[in-house]
Protein backbone atom coordinates (compact mmCIF):
# COMPACT_ATOMS: atom_id res chain seq x y z
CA UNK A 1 0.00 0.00 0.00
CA UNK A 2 1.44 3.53 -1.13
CA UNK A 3 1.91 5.83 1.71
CA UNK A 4 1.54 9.73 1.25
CA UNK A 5 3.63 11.82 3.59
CA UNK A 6 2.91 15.73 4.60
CA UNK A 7 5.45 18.24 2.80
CA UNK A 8 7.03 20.76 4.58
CA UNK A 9 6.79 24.09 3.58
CA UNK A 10 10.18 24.89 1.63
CA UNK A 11 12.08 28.66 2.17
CA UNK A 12 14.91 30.98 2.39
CA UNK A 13 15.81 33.77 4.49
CA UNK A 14 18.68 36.22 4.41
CA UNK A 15 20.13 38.25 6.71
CA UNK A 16 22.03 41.31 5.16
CA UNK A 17 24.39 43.06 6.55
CA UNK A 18 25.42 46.82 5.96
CA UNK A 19 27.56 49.73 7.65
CA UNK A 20 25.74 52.74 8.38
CA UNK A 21 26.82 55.22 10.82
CA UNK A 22 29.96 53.53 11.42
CA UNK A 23 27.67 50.29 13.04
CA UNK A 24 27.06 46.92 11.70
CA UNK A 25 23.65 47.45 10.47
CA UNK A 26 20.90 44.29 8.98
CA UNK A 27 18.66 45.03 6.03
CA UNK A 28 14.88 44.52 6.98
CA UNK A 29 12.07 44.91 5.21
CA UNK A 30 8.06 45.16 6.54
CA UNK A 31 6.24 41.91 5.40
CA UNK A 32 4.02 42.36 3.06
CA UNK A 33 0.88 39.18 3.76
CA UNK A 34 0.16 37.21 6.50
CA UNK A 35 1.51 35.99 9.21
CA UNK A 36 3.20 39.18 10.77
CA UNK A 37 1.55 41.33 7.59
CA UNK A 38 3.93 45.01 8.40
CA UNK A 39 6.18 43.71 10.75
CA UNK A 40 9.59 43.94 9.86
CA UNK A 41 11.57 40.55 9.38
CA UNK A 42 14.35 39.29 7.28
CA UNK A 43 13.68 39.42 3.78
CA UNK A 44 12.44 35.85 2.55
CA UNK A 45 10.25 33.55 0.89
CA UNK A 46 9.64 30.44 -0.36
CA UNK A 47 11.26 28.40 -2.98
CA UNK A 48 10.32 28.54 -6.66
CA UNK A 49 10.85 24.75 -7.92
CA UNK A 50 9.71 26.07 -11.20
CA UNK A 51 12.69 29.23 -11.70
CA UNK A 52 15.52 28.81 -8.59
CA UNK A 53 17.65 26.29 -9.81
CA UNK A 54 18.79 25.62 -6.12
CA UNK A 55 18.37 27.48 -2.98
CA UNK A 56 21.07 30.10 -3.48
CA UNK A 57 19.56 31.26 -6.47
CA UNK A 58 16.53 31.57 -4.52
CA UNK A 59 17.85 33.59 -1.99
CA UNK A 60 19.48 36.32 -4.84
CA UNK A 61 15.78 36.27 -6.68
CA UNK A 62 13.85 37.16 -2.91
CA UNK A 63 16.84 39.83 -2.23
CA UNK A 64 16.15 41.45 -5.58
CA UNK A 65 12.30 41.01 -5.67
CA UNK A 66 11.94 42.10 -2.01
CA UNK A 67 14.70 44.47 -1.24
CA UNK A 68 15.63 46.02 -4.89
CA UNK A 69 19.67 44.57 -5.84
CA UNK A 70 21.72 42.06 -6.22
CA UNK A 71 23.97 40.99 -3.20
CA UNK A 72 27.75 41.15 -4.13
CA UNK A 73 28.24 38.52 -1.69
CA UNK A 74 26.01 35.84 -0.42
CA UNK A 75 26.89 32.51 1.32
CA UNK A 76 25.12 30.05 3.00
CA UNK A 77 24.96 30.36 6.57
CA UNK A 78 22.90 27.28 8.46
CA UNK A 79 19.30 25.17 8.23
CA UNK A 80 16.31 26.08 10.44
CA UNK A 81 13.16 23.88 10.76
CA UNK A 82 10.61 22.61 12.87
CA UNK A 83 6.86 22.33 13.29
CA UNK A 84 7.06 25.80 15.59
CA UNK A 85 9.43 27.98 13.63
CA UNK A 86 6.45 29.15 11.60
CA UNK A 87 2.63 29.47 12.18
CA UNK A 88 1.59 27.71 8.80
CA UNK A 89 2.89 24.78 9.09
CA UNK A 90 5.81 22.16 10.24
CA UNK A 91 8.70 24.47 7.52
CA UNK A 92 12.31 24.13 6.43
CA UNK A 93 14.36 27.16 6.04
CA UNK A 94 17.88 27.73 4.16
CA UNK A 95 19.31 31.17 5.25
CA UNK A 96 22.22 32.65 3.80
CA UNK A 97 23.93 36.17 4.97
CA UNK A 98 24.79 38.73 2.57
CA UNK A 99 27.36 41.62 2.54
CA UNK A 100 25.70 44.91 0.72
CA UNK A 101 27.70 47.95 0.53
CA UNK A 102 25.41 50.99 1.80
CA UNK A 103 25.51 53.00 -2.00
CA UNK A 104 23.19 50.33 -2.61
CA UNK A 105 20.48 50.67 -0.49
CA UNK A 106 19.65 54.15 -2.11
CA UNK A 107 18.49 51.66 -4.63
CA UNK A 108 15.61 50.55 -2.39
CA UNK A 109 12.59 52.31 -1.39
CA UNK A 110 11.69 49.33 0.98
CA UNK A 111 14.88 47.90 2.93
CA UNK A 112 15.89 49.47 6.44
CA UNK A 113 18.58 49.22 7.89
CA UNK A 114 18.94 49.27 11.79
CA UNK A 115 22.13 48.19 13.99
CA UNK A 116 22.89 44.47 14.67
CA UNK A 117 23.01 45.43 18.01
CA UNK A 118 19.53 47.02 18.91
CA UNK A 119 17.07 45.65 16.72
CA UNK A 120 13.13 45.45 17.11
CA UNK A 121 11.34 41.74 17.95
CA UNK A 122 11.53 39.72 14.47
CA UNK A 123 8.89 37.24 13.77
CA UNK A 124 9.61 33.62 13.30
CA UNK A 125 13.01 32.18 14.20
CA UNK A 126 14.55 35.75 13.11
CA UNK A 127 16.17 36.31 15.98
CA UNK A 128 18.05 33.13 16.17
CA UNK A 129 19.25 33.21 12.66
CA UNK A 130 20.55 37.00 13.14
CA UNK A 131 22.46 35.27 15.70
CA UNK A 132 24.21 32.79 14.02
CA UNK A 133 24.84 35.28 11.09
CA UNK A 134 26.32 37.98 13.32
CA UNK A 135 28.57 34.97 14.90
CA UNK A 136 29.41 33.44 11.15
CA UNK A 137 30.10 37.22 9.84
CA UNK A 138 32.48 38.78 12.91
CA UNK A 139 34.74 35.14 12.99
CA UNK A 140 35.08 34.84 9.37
CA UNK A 141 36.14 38.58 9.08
CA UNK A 142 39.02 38.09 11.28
CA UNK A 143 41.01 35.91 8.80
CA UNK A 144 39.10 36.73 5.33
CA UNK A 145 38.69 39.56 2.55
CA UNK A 146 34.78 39.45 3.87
CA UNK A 147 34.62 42.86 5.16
CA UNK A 148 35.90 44.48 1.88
CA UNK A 149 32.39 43.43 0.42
CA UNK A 150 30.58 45.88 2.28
CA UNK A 151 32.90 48.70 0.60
CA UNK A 152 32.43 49.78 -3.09
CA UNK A 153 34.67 49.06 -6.05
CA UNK A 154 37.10 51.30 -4.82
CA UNK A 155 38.13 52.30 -1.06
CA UNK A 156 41.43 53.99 0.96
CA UNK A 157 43.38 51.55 3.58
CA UNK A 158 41.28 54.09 6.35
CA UNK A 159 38.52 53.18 4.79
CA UNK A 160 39.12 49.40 4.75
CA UNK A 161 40.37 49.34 8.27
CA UNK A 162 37.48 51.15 9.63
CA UNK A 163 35.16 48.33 7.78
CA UNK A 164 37.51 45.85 9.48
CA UNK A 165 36.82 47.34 13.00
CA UNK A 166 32.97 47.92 12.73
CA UNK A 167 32.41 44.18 11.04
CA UNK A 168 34.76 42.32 13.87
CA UNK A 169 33.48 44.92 16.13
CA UNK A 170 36.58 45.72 18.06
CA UNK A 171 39.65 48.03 17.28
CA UNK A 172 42.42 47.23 15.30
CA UNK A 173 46.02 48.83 15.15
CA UNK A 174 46.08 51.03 11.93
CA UNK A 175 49.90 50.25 11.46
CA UNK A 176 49.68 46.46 12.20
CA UNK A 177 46.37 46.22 10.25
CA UNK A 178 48.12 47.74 7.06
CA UNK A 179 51.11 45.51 7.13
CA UNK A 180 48.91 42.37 7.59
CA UNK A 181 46.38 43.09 4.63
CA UNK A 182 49.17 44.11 2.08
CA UNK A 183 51.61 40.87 3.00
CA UNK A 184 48.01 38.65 2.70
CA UNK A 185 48.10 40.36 -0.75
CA UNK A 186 43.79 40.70 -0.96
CA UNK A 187 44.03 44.08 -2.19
CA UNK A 188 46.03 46.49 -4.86
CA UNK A 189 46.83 49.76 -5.21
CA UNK A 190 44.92 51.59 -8.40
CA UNK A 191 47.89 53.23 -10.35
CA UNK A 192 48.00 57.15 -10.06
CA UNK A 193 44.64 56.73 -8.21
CA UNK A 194 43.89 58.83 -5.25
CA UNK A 195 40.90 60.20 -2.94
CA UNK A 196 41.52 64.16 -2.40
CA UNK A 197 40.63 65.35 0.65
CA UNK A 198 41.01 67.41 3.36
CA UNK A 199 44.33 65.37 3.99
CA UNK A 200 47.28 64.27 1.58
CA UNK A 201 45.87 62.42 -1.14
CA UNK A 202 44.99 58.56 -0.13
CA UNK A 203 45.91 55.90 -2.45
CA UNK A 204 43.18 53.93 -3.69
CA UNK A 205 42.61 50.24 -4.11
CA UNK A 206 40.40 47.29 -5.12
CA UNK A 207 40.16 43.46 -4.25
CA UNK A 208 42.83 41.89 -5.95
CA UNK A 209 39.82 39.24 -6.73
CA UNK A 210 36.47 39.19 -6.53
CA UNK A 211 35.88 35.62 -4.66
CA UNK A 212 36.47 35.43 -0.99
CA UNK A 213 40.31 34.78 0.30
CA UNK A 214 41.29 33.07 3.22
CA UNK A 215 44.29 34.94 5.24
CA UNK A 216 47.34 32.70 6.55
CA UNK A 217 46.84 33.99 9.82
CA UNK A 218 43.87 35.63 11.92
CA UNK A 219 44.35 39.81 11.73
């Protein structure tokens, strides 16, 4: 005799990350339907068998449907499920975390983004899966190029060393800092290109690649 089993309900959240104001910021939006209709929450939603090819390509399509971009970097971060994580049913949830630098979110006329550190009750399991992105995203960026996603194309060693210190969220010796990145060899220096300031002229530089690199040792 054939048995028929119950599906679970099949989704993805994300939890984006952003500096604003010189604090590690997430990127919420205000739901839009039931359950929790206005409430803000981690952008998500639920798997498209017939267009996301997997679940990472799900996650980019509900970023860009629900918050207005594409994420420069997205990763997958850990599985949430269980019969009480959501009030429609017994669900399965694939989050990822996402590094957005903040010139993007003028892009959006939906996403806000509030600091890491004092945010407003989440529906769902929100809460738990901000923690174990804010966990994931401060350890990695102590021996990884991660922070320098949240920066645009171009950025100054200040600039990249502040993004260091907000994302790990302690402080960092400028002159130790500055030999460690340039003998990991993550970043180069744009020939004859400076930012003019107030100050001398700062060299600028890019990611010497555009896919994540793991440092020899911790920064």
């Amino acid at each position: 005799m054939e048995r028929t089993f119950r599906q679970p309900l099949v989704m993805v959240d994300t939890a984006l990350f952003t500096i604003r104001d010189e604090h590690l910021c997430l990127i919420l939006a205000r739901r839009q339907e039931p359950p929790f209709e206005g409430v803000l929450a981690l952008p998500g939603g639920f798997v498209h068998i017939e267009e996301d090819a997997d679940t990472a390509m799900a996650a980019r399509r509900v970023i860009r449907h629900k918050i207005g971009f594409d994420a420069p970097y997205l990763e997958q971060l850990f599985t949430f499920s269980g019969a009480a994580r959501d009030p429609r049913g017994w669900s399965v949830s694939i989050a990822y975390y996402a590094l957005i630098p903040s010139s993007l979110l003028d892009q959006s006329q939906v996403a806000e983004a509030l600091p890491a550190a004092a945010l407003p009750p989440l529906p769902f399991d929100h809460p738990q899966i901000v923690a174990h992105a804010v966990e994931r995203l401060r350890s990695k960026a102590t021996y990884s190029s991660l922070p320098a996603f949240l920066l645009p194309g171009t950025f100054t060693m200040n600039e990249l060393h502040r993004i260091y210190e907000q994302t790990i969220g302690t402080r960092l010796d400028k002159a130790s800092f500055r030999h460690k990145i340039l003998e990991q060899g993550i970043i180069e220096p744009l020939s004859d290109q400076f930012r003019v300031g107030a100050h001398r002229p700062a060299q600028l530089y890019r990611l010497a690649s555009k896919a994540l690199t793991p440092f020899e040792r911790k920064i």
